[in-house]
N, C-alpha and C. Protein backbone atom coordinates (compact mmCIF):
# COMPACT_ATOMS: atom_id res chain seq x y z
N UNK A 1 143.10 176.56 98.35
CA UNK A 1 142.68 175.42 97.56
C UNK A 1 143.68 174.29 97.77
N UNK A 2 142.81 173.03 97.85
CA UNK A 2 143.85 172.09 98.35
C UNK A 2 144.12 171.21 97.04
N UNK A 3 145.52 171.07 96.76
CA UNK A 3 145.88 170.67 95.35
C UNK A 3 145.30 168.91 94.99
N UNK A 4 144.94 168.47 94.00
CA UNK A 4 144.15 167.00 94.33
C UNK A 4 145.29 166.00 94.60
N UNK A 5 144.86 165.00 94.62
CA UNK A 5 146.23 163.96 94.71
C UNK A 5 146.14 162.75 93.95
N UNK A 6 145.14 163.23 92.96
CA UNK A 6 145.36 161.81 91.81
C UNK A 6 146.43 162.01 90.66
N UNK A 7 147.38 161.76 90.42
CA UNK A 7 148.52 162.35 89.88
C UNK A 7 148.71 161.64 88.04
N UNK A 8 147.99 160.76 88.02
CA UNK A 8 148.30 159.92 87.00
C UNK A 8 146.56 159.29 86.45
N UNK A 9 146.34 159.45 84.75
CA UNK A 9 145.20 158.78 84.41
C UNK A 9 145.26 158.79 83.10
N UNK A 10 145.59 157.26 82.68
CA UNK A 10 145.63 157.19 82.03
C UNK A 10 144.26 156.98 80.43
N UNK A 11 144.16 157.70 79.86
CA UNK A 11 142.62 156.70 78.72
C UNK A 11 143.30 156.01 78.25
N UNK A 12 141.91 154.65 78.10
CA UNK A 12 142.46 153.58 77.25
C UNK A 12 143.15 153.46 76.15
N UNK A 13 142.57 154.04 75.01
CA UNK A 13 143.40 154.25 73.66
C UNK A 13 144.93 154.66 74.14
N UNK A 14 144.78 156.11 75.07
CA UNK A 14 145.97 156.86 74.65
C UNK A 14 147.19 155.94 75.39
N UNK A 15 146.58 155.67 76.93
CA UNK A 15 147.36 154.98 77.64
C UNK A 15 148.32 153.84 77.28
N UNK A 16 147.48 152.86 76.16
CA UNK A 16 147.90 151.58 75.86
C UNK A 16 148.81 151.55 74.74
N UNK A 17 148.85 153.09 73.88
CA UNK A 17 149.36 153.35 72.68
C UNK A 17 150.89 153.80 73.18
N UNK A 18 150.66 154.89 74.17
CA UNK A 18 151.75 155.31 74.54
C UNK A 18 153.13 154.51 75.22
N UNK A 19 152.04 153.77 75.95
CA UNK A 19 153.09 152.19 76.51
C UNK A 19 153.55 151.50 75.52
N UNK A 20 152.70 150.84 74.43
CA UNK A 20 153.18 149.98 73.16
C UNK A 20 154.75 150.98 72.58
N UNK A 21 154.58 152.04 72.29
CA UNK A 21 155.38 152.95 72.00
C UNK A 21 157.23 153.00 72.38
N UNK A 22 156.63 153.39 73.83
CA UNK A 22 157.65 153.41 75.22
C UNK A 22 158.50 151.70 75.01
N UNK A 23 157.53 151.02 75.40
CA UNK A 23 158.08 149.34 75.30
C UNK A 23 159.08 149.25 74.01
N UNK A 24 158.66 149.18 72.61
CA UNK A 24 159.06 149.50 71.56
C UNK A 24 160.38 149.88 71.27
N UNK A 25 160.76 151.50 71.70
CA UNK A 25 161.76 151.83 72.22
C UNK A 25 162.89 151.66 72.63
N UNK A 26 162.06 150.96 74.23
CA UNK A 26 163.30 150.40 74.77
C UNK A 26 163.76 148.81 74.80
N UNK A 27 162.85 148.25 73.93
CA UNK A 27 163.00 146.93 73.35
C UNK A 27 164.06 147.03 71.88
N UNK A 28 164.14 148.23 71.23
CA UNK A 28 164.77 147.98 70.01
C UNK A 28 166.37 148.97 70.59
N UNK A 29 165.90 149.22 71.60
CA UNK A 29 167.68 150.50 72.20
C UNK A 29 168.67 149.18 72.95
N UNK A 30 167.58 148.28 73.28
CA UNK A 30 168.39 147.74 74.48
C UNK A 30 168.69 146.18 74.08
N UNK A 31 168.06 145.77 72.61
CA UNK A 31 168.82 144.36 71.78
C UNK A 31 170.17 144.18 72.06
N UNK A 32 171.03 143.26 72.67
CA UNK A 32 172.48 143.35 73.07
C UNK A 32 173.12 142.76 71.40
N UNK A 33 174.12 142.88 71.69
CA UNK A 33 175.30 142.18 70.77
C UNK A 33 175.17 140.62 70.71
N UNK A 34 175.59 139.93 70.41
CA UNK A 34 176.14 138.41 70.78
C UNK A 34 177.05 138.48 71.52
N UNK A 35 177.96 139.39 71.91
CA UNK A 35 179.10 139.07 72.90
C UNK A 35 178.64 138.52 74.02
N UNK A 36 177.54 138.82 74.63
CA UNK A 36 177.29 138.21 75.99
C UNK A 36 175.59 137.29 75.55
N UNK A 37 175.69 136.51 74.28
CA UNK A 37 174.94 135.79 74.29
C UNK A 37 175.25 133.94 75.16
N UNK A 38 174.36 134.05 75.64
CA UNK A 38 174.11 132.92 76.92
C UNK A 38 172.83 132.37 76.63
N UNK A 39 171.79 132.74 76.04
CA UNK A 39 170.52 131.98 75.69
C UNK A 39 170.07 130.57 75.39
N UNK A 40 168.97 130.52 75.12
CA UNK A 40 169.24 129.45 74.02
C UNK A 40 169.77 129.44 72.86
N UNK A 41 170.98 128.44 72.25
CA UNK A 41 171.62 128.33 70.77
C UNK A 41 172.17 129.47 70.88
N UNK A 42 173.14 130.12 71.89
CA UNK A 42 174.12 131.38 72.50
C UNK A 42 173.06 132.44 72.00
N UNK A 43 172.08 133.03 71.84
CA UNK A 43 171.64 134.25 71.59
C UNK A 43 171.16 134.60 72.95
N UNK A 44 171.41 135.60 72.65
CA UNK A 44 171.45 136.65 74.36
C UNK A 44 169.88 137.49 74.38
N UNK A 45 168.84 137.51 73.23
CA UNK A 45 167.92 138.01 73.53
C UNK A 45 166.32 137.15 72.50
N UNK A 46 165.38 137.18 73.99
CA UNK A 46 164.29 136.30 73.44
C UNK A 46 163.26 136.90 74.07
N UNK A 47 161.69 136.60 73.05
CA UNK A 47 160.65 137.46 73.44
C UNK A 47 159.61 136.45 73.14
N UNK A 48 158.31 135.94 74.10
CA UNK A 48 157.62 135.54 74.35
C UNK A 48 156.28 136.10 75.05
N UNK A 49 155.53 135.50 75.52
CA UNK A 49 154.83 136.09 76.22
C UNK A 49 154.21 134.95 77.80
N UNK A 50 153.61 135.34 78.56
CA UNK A 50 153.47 134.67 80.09
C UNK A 50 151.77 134.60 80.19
N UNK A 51 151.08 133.63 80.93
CA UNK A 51 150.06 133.69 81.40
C UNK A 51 149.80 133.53 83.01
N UNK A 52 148.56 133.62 83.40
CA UNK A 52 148.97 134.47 84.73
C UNK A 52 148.94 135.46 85.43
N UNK A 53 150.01 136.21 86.48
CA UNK A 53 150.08 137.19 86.78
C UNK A 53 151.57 137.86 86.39
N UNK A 54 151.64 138.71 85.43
CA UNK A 54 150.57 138.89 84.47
C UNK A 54 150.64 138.44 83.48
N UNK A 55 150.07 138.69 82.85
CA UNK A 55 149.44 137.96 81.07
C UNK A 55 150.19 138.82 80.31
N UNK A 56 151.20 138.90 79.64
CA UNK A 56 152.22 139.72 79.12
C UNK A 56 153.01 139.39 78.06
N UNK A 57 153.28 140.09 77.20
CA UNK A 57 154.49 140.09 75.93
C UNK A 57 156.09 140.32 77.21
N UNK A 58 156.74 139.27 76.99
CA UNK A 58 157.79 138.78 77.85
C UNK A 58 159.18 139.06 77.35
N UNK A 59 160.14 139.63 77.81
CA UNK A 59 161.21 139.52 76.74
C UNK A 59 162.63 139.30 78.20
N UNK A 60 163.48 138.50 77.66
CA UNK A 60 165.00 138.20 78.14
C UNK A 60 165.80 138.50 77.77
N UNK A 61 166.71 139.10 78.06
CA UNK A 61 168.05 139.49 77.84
C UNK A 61 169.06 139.31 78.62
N UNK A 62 169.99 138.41 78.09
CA UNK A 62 171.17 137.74 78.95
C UNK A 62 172.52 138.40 78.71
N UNK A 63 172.73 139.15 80.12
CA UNK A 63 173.89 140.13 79.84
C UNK A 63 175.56 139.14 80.78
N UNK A 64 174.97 137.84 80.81
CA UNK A 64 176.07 137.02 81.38
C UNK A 64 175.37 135.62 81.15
N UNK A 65 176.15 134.32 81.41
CA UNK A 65 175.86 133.57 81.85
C UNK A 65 175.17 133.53 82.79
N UNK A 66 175.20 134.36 83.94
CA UNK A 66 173.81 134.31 85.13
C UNK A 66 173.61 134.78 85.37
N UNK A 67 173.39 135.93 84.60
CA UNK A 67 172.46 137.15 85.15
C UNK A 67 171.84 137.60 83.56
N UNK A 68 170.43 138.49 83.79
CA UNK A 68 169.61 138.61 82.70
C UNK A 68 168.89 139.83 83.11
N UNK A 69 168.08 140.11 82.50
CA UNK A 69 166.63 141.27 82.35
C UNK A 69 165.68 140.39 82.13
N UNK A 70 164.85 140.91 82.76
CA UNK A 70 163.60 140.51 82.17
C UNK A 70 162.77 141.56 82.29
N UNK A 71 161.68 141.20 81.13
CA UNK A 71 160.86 142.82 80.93
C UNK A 71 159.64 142.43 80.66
N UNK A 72 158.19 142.62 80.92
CA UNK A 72 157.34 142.61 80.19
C UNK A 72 156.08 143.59 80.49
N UNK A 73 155.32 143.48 79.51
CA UNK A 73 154.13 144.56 79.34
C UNK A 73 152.54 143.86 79.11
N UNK A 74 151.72 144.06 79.92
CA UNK A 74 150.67 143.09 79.61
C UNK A 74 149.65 143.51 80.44
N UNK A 75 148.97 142.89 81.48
CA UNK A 75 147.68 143.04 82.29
C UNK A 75 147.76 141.84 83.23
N UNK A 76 147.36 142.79 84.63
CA UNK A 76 147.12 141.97 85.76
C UNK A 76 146.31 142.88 86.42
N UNK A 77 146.30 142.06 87.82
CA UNK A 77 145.58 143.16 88.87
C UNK A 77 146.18 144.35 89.15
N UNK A 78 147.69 144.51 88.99
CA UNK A 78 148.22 146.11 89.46
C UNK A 78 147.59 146.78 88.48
N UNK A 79 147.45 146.11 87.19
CA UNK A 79 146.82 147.29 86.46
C UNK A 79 146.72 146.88 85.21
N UNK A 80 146.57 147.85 84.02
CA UNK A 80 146.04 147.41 82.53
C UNK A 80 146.16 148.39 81.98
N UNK A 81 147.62 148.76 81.76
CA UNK A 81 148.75 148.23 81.67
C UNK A 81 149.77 147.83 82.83
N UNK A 82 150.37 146.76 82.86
CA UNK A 82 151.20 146.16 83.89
C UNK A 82 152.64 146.36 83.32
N UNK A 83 153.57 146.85 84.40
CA UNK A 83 154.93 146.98 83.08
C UNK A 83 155.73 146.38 85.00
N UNK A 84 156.79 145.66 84.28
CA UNK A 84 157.67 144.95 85.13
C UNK A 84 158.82 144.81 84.57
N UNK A 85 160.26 145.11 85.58
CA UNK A 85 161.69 144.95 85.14
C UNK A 85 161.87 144.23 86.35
N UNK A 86 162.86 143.26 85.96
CA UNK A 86 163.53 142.37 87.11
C UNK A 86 164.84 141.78 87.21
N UNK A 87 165.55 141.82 87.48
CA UNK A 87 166.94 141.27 87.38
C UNK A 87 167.52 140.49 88.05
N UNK A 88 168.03 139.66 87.23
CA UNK A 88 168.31 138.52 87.68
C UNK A 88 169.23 137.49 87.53
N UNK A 89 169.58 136.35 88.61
CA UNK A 89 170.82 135.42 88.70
C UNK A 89 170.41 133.90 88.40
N UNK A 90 170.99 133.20 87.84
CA UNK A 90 170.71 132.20 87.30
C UNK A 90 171.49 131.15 88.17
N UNK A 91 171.16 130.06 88.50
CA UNK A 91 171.56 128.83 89.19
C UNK A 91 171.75 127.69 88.22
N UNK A 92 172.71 128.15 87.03
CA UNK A 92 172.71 126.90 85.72
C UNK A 92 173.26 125.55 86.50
N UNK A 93 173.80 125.34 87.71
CA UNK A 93 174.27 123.88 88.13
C UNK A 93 173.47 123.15 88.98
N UNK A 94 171.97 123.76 89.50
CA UNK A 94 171.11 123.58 90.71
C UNK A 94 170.71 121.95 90.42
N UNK A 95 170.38 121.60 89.17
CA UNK A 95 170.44 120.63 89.03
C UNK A 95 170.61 119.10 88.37
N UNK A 96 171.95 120.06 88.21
CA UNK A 96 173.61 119.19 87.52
C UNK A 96 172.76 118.91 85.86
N UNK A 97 172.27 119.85 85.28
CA UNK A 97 171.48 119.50 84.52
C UNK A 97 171.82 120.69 83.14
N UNK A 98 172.06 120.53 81.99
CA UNK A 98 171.84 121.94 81.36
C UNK A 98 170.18 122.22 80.39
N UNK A 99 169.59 121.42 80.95
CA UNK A 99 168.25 121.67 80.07
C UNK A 99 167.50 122.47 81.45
N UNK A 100 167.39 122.57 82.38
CA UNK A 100 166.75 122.58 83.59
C UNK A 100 167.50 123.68 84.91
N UNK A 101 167.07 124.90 84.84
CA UNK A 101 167.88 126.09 86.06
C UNK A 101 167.11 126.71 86.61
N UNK A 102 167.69 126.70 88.13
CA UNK A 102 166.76 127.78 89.03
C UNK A 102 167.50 129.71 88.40
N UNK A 103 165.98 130.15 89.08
CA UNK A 103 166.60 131.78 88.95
C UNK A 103 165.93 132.52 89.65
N UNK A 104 166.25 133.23 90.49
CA UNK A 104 166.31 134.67 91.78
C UNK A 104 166.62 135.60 90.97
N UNK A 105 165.58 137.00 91.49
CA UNK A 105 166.15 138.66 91.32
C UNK A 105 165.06 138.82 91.90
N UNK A 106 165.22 140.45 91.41
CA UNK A 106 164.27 141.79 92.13
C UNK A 106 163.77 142.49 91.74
N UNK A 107 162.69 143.09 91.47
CA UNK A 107 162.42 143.34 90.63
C UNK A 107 161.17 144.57 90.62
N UNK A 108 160.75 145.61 89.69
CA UNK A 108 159.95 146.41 90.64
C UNK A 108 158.71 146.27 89.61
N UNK A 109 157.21 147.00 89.74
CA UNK A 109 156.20 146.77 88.80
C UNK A 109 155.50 148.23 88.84
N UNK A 110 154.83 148.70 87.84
CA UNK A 110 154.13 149.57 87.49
C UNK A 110 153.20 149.18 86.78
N UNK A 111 151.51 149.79 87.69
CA UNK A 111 150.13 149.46 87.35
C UNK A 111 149.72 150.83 87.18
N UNK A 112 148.69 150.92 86.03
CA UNK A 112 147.84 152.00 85.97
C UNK A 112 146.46 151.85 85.35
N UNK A 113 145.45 152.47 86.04
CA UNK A 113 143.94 151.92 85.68
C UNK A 113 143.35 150.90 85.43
N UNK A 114 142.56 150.43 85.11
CA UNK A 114 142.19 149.22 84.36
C UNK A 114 142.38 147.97 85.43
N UNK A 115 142.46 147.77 85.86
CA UNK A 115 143.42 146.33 86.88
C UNK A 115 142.36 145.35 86.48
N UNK A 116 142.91 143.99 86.66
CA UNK A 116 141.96 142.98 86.69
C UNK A 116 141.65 142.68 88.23
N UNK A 117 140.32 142.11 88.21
CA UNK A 117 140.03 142.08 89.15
C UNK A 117 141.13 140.72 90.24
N UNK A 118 140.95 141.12 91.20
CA UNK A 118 142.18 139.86 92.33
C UNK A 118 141.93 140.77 93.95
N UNK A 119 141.61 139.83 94.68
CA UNK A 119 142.07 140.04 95.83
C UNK A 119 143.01 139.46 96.78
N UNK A 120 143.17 139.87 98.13
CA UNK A 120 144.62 139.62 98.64
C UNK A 120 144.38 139.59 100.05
N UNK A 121 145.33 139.57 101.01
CA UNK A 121 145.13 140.40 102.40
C UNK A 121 146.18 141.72 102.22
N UNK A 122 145.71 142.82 102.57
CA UNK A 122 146.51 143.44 102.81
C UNK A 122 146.15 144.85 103.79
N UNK A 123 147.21 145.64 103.99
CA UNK A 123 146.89 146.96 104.92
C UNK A 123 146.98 148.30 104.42
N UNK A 124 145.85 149.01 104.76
CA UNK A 124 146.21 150.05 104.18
C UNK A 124 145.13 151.25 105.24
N UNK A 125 146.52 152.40 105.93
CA UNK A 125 145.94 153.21 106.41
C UNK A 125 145.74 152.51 107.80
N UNK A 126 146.69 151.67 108.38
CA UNK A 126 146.57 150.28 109.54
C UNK A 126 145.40 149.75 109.50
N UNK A 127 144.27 149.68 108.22
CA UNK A 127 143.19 148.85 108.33
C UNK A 127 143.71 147.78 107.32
N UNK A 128 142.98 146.47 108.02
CA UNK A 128 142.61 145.30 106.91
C UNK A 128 142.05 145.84 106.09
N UNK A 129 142.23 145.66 104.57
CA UNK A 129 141.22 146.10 103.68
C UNK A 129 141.43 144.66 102.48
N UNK A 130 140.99 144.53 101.58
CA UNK A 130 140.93 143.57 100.67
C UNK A 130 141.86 143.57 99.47
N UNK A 131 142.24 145.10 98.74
CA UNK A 131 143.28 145.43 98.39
C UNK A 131 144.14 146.90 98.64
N UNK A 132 145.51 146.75 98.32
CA UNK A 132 146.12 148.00 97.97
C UNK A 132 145.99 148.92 97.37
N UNK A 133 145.47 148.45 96.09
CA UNK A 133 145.20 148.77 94.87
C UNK A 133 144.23 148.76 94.69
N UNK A 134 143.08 149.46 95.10
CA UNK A 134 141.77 149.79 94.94
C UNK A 134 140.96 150.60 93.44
N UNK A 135 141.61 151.73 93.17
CA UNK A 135 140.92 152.37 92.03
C UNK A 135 141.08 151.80 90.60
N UNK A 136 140.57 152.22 90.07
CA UNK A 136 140.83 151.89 88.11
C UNK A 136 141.64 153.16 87.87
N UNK A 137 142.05 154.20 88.49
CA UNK A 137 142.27 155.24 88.21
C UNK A 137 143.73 155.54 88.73
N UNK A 138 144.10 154.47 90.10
CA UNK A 138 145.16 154.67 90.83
C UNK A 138 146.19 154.24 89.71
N UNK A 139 147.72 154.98 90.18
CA UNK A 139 148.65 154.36 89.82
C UNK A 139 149.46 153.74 90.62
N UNK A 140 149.58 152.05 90.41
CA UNK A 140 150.49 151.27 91.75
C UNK A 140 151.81 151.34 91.36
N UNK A 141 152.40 151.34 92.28
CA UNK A 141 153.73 151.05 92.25
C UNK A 141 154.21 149.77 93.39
N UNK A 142 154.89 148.84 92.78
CA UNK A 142 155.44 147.96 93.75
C UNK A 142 156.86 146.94 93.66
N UNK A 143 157.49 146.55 94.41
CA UNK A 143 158.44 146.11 94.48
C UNK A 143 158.25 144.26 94.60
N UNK A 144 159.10 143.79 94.12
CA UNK A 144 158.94 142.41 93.67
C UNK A 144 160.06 141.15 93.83
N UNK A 145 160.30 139.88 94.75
CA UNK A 145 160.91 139.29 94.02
C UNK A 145 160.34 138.16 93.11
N UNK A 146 161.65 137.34 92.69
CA UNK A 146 161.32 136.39 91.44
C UNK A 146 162.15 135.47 92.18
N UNK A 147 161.51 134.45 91.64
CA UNK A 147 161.88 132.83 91.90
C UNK A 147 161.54 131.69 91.05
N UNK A 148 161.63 131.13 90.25
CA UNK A 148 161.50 130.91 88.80
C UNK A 148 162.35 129.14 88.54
N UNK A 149 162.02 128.91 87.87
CA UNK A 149 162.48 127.51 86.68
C UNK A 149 162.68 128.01 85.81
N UNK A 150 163.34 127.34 84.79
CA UNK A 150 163.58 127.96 83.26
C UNK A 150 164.23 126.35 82.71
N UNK A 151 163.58 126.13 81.96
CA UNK A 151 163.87 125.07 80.88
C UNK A 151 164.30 125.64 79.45
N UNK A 152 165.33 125.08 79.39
CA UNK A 152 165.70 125.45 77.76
C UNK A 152 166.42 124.16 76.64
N UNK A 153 164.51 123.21 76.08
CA UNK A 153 165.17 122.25 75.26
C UNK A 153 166.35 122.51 74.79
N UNK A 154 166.78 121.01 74.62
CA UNK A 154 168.07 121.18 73.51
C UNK A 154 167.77 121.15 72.10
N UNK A 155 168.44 121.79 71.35
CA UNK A 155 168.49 122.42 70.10
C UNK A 155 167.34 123.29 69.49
N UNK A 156 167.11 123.86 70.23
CA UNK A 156 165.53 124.84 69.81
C UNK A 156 166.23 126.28 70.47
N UNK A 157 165.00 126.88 70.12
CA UNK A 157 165.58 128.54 70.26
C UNK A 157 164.80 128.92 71.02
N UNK A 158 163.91 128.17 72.05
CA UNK A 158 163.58 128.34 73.09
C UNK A 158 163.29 128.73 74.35
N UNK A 159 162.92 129.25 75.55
CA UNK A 159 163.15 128.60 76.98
C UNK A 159 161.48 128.83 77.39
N UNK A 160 161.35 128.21 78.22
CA UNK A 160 159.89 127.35 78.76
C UNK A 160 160.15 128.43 80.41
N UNK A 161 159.53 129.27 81.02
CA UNK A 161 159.69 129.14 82.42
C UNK A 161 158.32 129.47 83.40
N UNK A 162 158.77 129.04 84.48
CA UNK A 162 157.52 129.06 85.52
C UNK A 162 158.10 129.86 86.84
N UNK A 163 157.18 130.76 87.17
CA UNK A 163 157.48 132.01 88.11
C UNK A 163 156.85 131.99 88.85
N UNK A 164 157.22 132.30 90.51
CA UNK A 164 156.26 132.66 91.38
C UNK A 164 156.97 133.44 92.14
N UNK A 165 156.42 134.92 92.19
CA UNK A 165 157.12 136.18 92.44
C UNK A 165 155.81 136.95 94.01
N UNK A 166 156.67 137.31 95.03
CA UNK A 166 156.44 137.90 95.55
C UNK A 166 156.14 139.38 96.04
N UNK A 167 155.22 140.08 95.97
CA UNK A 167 155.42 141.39 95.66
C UNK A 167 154.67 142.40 97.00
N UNK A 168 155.55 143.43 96.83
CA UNK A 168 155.12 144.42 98.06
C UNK A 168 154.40 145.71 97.54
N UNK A 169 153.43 146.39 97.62
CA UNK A 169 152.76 146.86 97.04
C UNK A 169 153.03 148.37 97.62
N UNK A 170 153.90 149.21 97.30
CA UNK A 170 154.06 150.27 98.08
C UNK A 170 153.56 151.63 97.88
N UNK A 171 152.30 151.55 96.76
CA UNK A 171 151.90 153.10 96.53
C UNK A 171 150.28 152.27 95.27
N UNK A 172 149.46 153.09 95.97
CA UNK A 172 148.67 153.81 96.22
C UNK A 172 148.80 153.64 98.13
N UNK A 173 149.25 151.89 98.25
CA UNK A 173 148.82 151.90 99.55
C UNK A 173 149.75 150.61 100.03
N UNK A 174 149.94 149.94 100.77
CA UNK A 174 150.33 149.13 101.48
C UNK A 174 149.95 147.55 100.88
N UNK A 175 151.07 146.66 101.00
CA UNK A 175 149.91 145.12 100.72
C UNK A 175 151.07 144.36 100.07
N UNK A 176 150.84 142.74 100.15
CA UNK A 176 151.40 141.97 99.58
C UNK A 176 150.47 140.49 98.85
N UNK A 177 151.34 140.34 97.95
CA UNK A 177 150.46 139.53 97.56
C UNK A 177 151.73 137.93 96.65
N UNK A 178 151.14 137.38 95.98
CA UNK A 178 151.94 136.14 95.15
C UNK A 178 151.51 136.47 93.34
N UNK A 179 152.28 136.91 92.76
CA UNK A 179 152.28 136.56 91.27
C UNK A 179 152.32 135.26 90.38
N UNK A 180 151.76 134.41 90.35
CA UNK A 180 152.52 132.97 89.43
C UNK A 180 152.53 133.40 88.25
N UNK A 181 153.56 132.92 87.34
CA UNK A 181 153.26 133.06 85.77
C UNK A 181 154.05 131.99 84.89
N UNK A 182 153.47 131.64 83.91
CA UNK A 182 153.97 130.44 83.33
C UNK A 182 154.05 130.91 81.71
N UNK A 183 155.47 130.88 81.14
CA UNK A 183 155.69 131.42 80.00
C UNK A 183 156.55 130.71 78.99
N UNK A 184 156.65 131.05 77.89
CA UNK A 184 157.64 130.35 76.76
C UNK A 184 158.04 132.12 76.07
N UNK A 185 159.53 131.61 75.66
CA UNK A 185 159.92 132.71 74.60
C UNK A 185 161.09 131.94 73.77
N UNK A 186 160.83 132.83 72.69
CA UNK A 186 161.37 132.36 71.28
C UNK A 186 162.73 133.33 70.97
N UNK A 187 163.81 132.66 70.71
CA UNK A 187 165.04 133.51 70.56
C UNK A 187 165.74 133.69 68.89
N UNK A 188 165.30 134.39 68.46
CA UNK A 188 165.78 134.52 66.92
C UNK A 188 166.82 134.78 66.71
């Protein structure tokens, strides 16, 4: 008997509960101190959400002046649920400006079932096919960078940013594609 090879399936209810859960978790383990608050109005951690790719509850955490986390949980084409970590370096002098910074990292993504619909070019199996990520059932895995703006009015608890992330699609199957996402988060 040949063992199957769909390894992961999530149901809706249970799937989306268990993630809310998981997120939860590691959103309330991983709140930093103020010691390395760098945010907006020095707080080191803020949560928003993005529209886009993907459409997500967004959260930052600034473990330096230029470098951060970023985390979020939401829905795109990898999947529904979409979960993404990325890390990252901040360019606060790019342009001699402190309301206004570039930012680079790397970052990886996890899709399961559900995906919204999107197509792409990509390869899979050395054929052209339309996507990587074909099933509602598959689980993707893929690797990512970030390239980003980030505005952070003055005196608000703020930051405003705009993303366009590159991503390599390395499981169910092969493929690349462009993420944009345009977000605000609020720093309490």
């Amino acid at each position: 008997m040949i063992p199957s090879t769909k390894c992961v399936s999530l149901s809706k209810q249970g799937g989306h509960a268990f993630i809310l859960f998981i997120f939860t978790i590691l959103l309330a383990v991983s709140i930093p101190t103020t010691t390395h608050a760098q945010g907006p109005q020095g707080k080191s951690f803020g949560i928003g959400f993005s529209v886009g790719e993907p459409t997500a509850v967004s959260a930052r955490i600034w473990t330096s002046r230029q470098n951060s986390w970023d985390i979020a949980v939401g829905s795109s084409w990898i999947g529904n649920p979409h979960i993404h970590a990325d890390y990252l370096w901040h360019f606060n002098d790019a342009f001699n400006s402190r309301i206004v910074s570039l930012y680079a990292g790397v970052g990886g993504v996890l899709g399961a079932g559900d995906r919204d619909d999107g197509w792409f070019v990509v390869y899979k199996r050395g054929k052209k096919e339309e996507r990587w990520y074909n099933g509602d059932d598959d689980f993707a895995i893929a690797a990512k960078g970030v390239f980003g703006l980030n505005i952070i009015p003055r005196n608000t608890p703020l930051d405003i940013f705009l993303e366009i992330d590159p991503v390599i699609g390395l499981s169910p199957g092969f493929g690349f594609d462009i993420m944009p996402a345009l977000g605000i988060r609020f720093y309490p």
